[in-house]
Structure formats: C-alpha cells, structure tokens
C-alpha atoms as a PDB file:
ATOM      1  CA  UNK A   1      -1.406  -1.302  13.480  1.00  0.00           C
ATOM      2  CA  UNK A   2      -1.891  -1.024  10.009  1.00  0.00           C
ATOM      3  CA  UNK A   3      -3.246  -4.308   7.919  1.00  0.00           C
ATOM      4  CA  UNK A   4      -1.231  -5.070   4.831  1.00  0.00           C
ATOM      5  CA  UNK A   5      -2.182  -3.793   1.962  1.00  0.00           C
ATOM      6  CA  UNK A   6      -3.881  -5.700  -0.865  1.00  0.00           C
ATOM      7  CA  UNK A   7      -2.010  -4.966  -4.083  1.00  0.00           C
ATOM      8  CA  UNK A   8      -4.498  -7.377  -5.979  1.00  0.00           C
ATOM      9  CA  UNK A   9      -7.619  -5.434  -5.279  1.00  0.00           C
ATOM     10  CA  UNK A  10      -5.520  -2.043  -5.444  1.00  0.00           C
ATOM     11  CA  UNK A  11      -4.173  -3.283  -8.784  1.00  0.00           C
ATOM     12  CA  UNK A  12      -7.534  -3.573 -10.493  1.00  0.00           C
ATOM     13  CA  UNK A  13      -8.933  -0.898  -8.618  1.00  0.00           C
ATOM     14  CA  UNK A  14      -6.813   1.417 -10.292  1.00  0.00           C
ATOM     15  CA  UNK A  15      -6.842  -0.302 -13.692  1.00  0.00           C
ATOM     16  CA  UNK A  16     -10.240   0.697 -13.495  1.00  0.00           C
ATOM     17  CA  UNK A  17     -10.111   3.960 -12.281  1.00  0.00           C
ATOM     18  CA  UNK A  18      -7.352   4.659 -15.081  1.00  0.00           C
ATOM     19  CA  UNK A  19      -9.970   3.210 -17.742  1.00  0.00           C
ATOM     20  CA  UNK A  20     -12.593   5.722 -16.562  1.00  0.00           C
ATOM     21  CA  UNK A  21     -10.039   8.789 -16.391  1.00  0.00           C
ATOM     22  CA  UNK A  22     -10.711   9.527 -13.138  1.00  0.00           C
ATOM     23  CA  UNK A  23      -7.625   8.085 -11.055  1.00  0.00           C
ATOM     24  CA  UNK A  24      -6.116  11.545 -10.263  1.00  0.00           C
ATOM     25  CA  UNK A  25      -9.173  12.608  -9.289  1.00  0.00           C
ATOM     26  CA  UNK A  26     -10.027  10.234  -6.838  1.00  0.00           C
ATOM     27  CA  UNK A  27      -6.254  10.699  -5.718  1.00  0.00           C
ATOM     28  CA  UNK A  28      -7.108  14.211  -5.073  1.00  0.00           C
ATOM     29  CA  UNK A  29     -10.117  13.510  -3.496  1.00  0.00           C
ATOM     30  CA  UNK A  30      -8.991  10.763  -0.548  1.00  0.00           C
ATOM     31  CA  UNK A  31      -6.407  13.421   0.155  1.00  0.00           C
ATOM     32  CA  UNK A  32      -8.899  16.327   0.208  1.00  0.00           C
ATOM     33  CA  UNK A  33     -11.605  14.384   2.568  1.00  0.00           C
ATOM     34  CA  UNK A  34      -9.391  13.532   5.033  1.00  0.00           C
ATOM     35  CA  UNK A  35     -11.316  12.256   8.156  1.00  0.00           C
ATOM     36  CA  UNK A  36     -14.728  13.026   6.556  1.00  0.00           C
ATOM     37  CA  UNK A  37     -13.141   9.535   4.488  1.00  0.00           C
ATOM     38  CA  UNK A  38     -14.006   7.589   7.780  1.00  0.00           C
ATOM     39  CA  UNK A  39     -17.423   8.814   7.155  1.00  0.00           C
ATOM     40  CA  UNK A  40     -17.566   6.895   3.543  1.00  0.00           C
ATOM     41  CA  UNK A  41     -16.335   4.069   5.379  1.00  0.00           C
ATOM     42  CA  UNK A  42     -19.106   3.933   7.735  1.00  0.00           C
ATOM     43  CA  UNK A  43     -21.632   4.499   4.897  1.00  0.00           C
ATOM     44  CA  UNK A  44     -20.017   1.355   3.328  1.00  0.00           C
ATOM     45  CA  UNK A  45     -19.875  -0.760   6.362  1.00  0.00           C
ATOM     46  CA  UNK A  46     -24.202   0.343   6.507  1.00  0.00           C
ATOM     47  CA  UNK A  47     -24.786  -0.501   3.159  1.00  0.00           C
ATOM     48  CA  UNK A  48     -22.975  -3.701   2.945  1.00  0.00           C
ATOM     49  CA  UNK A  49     -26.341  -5.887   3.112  1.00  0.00           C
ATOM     50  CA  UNK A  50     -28.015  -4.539   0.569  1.00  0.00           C
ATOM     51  CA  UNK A  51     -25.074  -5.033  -1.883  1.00  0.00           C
ATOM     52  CA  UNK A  52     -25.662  -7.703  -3.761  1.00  0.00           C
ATOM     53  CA  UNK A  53     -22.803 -10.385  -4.629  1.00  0.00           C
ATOM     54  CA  UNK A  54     -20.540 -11.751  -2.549  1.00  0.00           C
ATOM     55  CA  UNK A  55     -17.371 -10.288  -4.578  1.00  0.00           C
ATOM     56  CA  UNK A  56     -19.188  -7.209  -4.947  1.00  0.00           C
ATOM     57  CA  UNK A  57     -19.304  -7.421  -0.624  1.00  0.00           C
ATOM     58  CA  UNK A  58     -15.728  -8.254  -0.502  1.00  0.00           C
ATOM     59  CA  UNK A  59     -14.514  -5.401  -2.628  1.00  0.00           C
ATOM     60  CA  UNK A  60     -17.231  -2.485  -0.692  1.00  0.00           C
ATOM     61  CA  UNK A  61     -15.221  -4.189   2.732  1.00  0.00           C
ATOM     62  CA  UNK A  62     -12.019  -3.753   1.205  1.00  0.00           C
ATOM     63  CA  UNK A  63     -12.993   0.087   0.260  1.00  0.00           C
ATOM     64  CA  UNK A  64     -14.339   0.832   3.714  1.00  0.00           C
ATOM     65  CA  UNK A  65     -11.128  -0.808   5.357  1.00  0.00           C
ATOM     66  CA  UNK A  66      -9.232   1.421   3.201  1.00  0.00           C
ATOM     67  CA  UNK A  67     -11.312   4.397   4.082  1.00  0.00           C
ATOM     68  CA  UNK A  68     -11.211   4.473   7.573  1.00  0.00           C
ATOM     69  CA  UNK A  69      -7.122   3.356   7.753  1.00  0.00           C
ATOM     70  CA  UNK A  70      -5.088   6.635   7.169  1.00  0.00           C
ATOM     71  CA  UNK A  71      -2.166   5.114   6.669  1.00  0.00           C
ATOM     72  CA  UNK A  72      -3.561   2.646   3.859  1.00  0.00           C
ATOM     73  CA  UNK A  73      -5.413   5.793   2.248  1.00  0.00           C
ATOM     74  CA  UNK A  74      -2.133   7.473   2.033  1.00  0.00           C
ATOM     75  CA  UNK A  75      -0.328   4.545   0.045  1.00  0.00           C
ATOM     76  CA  UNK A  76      -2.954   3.536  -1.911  1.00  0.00           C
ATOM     77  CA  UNK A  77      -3.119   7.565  -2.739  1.00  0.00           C
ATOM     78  CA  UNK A  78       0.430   7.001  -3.822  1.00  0.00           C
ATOM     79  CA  UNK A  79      -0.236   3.614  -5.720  1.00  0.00           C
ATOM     80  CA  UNK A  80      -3.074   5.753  -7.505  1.00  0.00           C
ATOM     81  CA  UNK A  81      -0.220   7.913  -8.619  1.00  0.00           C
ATOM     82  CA  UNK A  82       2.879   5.511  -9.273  1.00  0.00           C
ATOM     83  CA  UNK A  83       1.927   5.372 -13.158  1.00  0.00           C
ATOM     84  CA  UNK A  84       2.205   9.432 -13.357  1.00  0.00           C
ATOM     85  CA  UNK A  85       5.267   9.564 -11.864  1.00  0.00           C
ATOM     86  CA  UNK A  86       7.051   7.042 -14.767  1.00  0.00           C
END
C-alpha cells in the first residue's frame, strides 16, 4: 500500500528544482533509473546520520521514501511535469 503523498515537500521540492533548471531532468532521470532508484534510497536511508539538521533528516527520509515507492516515484514524476503541460 502506497503512503500518501506529501504535496508540501513535493511542492517546494519542485519549486526548487524549477529554480535550478533541472526539473525535467530529474523527471527523466527517476523514470530512466527505475529499480536502480531503490538503490538511492538505500544510500539515503545509510547516510541519514551523518546529515546534519533535523529538517535536513526529514526531507533525505522523505526522498528515500519516495525512492524506493514506485508508485509515489511515478506521481511525483508527473507532479515534476504538471507545470509543462499548462
């Protein structure tokens, strides 16, 4: 079962992305991994001590749950790629 996405974190994740210029990319790039993405995840889940900041922890969680969830990768994909579309 799928958690629910979070449309708060996803909101300023891509705000940021779209700052940078790279939202497509990374679009392109969750789709292209495919299950090597549950491999990130893992990496993130690892690292996660030695990240400091407790928002900073709460936000690398968030990306690994979204990671290693194929279903959330696919809509947050599509979230990535609302803006185009209008």
């Amino acid at each position: 079962m799928t958690n629910s996405p979070d449309l708060a974190t996803w909101a300023k994740w891509r705000t940021a992305l779209q700052k940078w210029g790279i939202h497509a990319y990374v679009a392109t790039l969750l789709e292209a991994l495919g299950p090597l993405n549950v491999v990130g995840a893992q990496f993130l889940y690892f690292s996660r001590p030695f990240v400091p900041g407790t928002t900073r922890k709460s936000q690398w969680q968030a990306l690994a749950r979204l990671l290693e969830d194929s279903e959330q990768r696919d809509l947050f994909t599509q979230f990535l790629q609302e803006r185009d579309l209008l």
